[in-house]
N, C-alpha and C. Protein backbone atom coordinates (compact mmCIF):
# COMPACT_ATOMS: atom_id res chain seq x y z
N UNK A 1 -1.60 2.67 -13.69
CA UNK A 1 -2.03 3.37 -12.49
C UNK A 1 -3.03 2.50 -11.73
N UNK A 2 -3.02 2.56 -10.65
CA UNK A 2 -3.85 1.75 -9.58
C UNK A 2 -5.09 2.45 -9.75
N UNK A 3 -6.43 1.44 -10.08
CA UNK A 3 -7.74 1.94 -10.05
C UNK A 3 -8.26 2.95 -8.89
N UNK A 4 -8.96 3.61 -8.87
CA UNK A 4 -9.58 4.56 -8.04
C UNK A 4 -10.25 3.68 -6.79
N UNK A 5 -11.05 2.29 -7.17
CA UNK A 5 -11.72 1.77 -6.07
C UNK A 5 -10.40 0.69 -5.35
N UNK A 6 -9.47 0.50 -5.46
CA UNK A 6 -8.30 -0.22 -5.36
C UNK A 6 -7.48 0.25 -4.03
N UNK A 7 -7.34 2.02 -4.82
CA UNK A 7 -6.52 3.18 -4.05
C UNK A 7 -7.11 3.35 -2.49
N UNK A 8 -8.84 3.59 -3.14
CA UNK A 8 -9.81 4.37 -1.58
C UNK A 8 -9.29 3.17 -0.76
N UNK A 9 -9.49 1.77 -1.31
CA UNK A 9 -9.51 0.59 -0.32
C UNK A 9 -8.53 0.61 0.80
N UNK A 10 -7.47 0.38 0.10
CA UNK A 10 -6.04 0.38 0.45
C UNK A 10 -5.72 1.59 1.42
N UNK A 11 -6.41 2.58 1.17
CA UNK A 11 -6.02 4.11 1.97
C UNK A 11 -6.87 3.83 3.18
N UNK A 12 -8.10 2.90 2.72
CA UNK A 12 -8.98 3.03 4.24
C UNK A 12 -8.21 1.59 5.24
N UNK A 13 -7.73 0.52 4.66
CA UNK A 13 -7.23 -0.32 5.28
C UNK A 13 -6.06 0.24 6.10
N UNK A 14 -5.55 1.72 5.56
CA UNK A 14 -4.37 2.08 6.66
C UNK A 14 -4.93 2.93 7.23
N UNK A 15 -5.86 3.79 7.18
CA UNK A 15 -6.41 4.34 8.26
C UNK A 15 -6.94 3.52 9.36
N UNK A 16 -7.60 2.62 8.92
CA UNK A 16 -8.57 1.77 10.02
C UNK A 16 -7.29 1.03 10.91
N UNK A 17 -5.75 0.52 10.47
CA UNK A 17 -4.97 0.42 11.27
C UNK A 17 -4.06 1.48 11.34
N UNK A 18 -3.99 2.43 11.36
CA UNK A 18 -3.04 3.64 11.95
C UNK A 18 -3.86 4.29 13.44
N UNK A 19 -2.83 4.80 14.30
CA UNK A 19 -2.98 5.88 15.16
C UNK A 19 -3.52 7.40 14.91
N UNK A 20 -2.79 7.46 13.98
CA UNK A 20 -2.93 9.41 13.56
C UNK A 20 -4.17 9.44 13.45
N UNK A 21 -4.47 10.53 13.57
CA UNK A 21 -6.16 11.16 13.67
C UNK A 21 -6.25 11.69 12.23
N UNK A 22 -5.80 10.76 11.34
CA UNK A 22 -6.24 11.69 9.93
C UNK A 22 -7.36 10.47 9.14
N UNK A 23 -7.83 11.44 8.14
CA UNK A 23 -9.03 11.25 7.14
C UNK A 23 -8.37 10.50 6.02
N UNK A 24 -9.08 10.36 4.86
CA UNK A 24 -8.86 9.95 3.74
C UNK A 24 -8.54 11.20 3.09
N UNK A 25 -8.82 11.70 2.79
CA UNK A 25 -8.94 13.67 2.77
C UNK A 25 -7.52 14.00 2.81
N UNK A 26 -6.59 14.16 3.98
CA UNK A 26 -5.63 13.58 4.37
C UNK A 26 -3.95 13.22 4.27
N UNK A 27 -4.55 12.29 3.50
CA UNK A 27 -3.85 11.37 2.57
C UNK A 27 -3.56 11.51 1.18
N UNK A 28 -1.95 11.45 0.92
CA UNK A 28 -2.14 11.61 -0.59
C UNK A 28 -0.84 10.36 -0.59
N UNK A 29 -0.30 10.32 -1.90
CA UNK A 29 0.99 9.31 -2.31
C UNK A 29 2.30 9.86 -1.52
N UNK A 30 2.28 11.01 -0.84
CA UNK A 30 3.41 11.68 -0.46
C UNK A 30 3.54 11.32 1.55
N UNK A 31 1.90 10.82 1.80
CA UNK A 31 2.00 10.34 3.06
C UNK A 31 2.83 9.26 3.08
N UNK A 32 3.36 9.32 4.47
CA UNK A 32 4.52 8.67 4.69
C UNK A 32 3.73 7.67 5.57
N UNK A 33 4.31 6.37 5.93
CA UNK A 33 4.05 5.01 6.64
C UNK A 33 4.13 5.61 8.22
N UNK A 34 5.27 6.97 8.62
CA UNK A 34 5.27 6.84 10.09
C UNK A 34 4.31 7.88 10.48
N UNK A 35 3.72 8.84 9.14
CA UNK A 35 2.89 10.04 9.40
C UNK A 35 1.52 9.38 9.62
N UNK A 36 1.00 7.91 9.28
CA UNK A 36 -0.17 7.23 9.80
C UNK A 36 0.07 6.43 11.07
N UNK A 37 1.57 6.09 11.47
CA UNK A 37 2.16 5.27 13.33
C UNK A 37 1.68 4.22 12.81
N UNK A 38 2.07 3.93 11.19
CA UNK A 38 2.00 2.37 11.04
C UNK A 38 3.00 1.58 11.52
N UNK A 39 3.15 0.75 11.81
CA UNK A 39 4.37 -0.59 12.35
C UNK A 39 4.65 -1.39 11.19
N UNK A 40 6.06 -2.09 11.01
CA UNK A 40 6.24 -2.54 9.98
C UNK A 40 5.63 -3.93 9.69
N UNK A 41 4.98 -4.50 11.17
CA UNK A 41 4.51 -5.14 11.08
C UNK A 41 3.20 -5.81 10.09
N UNK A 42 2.06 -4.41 10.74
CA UNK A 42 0.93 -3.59 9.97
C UNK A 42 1.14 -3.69 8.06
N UNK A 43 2.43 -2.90 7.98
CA UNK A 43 2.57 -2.86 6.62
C UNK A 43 3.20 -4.80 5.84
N UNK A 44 3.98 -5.23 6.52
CA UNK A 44 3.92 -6.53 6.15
C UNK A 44 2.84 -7.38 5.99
N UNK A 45 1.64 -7.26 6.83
CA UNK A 45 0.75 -8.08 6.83
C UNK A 45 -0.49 -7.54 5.73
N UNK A 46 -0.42 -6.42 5.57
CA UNK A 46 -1.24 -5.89 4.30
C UNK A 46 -0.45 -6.08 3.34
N UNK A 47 0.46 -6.09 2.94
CA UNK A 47 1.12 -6.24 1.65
C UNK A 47 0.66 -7.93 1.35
N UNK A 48 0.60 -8.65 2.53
CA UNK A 48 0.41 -10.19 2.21
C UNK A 48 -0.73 -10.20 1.88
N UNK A 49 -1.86 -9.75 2.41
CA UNK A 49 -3.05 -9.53 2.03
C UNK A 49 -3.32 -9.01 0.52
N UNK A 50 -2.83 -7.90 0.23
CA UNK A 50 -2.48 -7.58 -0.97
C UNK A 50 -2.57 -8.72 -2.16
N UNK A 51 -0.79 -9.13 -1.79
CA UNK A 51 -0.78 -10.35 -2.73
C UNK A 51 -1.38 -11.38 -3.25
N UNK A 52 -2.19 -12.12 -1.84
CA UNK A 52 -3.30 -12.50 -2.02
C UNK A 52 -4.78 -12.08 -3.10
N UNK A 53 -5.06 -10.77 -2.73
CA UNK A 53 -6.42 -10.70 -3.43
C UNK A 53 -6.57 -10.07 -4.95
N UNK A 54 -4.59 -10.04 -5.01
CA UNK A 54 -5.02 -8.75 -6.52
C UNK A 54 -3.43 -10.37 -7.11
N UNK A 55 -3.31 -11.14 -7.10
CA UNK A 55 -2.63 -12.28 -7.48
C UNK A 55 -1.36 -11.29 -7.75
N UNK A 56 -0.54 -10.77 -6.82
CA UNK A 56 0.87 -10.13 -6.69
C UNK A 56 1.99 -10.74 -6.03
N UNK A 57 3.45 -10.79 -6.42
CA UNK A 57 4.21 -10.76 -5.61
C UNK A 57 4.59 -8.97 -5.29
N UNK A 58 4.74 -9.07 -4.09
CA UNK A 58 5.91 -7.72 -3.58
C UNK A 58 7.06 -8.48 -2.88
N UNK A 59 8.17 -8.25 -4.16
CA UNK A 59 9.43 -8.24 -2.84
C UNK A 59 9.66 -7.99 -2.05
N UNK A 60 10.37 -8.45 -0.94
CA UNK A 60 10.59 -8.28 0.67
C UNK A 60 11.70 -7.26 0.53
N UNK A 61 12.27 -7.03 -0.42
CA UNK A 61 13.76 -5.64 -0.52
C UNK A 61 12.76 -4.95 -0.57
N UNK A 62 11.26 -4.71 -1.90
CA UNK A 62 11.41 -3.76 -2.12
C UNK A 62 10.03 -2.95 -1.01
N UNK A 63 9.42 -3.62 -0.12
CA UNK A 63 8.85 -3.73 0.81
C UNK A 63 9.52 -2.97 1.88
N UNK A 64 10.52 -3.96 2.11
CA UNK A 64 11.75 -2.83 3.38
C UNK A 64 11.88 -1.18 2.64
N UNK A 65 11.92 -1.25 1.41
CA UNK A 65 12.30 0.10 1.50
C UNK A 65 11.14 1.17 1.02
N UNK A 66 10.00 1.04 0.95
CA UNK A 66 8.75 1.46 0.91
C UNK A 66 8.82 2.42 2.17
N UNK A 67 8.85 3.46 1.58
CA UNK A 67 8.75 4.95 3.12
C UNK A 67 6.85 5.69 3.08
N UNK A 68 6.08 5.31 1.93
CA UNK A 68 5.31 6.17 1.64
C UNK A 68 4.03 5.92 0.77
N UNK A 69 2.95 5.92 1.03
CA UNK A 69 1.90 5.40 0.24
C UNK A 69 1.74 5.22 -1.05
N UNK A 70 2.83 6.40 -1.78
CA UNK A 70 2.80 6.38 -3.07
C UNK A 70 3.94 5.02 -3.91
N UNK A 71 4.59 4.69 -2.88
CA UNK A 71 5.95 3.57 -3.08
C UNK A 71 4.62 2.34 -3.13
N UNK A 72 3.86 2.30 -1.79
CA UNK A 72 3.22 1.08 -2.13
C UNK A 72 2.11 0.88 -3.51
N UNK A 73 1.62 1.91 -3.96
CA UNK A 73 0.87 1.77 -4.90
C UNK A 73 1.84 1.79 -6.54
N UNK A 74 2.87 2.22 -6.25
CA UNK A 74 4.04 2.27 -7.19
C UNK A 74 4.38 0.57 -7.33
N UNK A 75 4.76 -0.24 -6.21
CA UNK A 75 4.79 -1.89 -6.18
C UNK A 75 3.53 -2.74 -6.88
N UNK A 76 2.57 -2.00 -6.24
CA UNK A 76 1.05 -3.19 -6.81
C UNK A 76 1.06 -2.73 -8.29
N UNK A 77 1.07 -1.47 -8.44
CA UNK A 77 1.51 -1.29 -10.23
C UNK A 77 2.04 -1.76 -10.79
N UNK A 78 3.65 -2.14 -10.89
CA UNK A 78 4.56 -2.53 -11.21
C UNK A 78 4.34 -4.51 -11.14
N UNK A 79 3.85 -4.87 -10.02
CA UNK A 79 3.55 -5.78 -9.64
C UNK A 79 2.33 -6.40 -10.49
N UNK A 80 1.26 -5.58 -10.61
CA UNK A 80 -0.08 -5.68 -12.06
C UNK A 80 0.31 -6.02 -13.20
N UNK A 81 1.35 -5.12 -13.66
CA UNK A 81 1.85 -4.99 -14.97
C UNK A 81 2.58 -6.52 -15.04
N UNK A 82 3.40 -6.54 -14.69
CA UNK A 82 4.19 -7.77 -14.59
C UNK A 82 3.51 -9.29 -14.80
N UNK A 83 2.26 -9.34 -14.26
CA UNK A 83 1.65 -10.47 -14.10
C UNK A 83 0.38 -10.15 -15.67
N UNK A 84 0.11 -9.11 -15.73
CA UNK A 84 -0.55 -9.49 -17.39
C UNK A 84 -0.30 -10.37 -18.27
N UNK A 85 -0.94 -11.00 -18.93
CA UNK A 85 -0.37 -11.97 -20.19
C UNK A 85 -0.11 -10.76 -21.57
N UNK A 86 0.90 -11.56 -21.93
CA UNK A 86 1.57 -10.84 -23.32
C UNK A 86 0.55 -10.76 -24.31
């Protein structure tokens, strides 16, 4: 599971670029990418960011098909796990 200070981050980096007038409050794993008027752009360039600071790949398939906050924290998970040493 994605740490608690990881999650807030990540939730405030899409608020601070979304339109919608919503909170953190808000927001749960079930918010959707178009319920914040993110651009796929927006979400490409945080995922790179991402990769960068937590040492991740996210696939570009599985990126395209990311509808929802809980998909992206479902990737950096999956993506964590993967990169642990045995």
């Amino acid at each position: 599971m994605v740490d608690a200070a990881l999650r807030a981050s990540v939730i405030q980096r899409l608020l601070a670029a979304s339109d919608a007038k919503l909170t953190a409050a808000d927001v749960d794993d079930a918010t959707s990418f178009s319920d914040l008027d993110l651009s796929s752009l927006i979400l490409v360039m945080l995922a790179a960011e991402l990769e960068i600071e937590l040492g991740i790949s996210i696939d570009d398939d599985e990126l395209i098909r990311m509808r929802t906050i809980g998909d992206l924290f479902k990737a950096i998970e999956n993506n964590q796990q993967g990169n642990r040493p045995a």
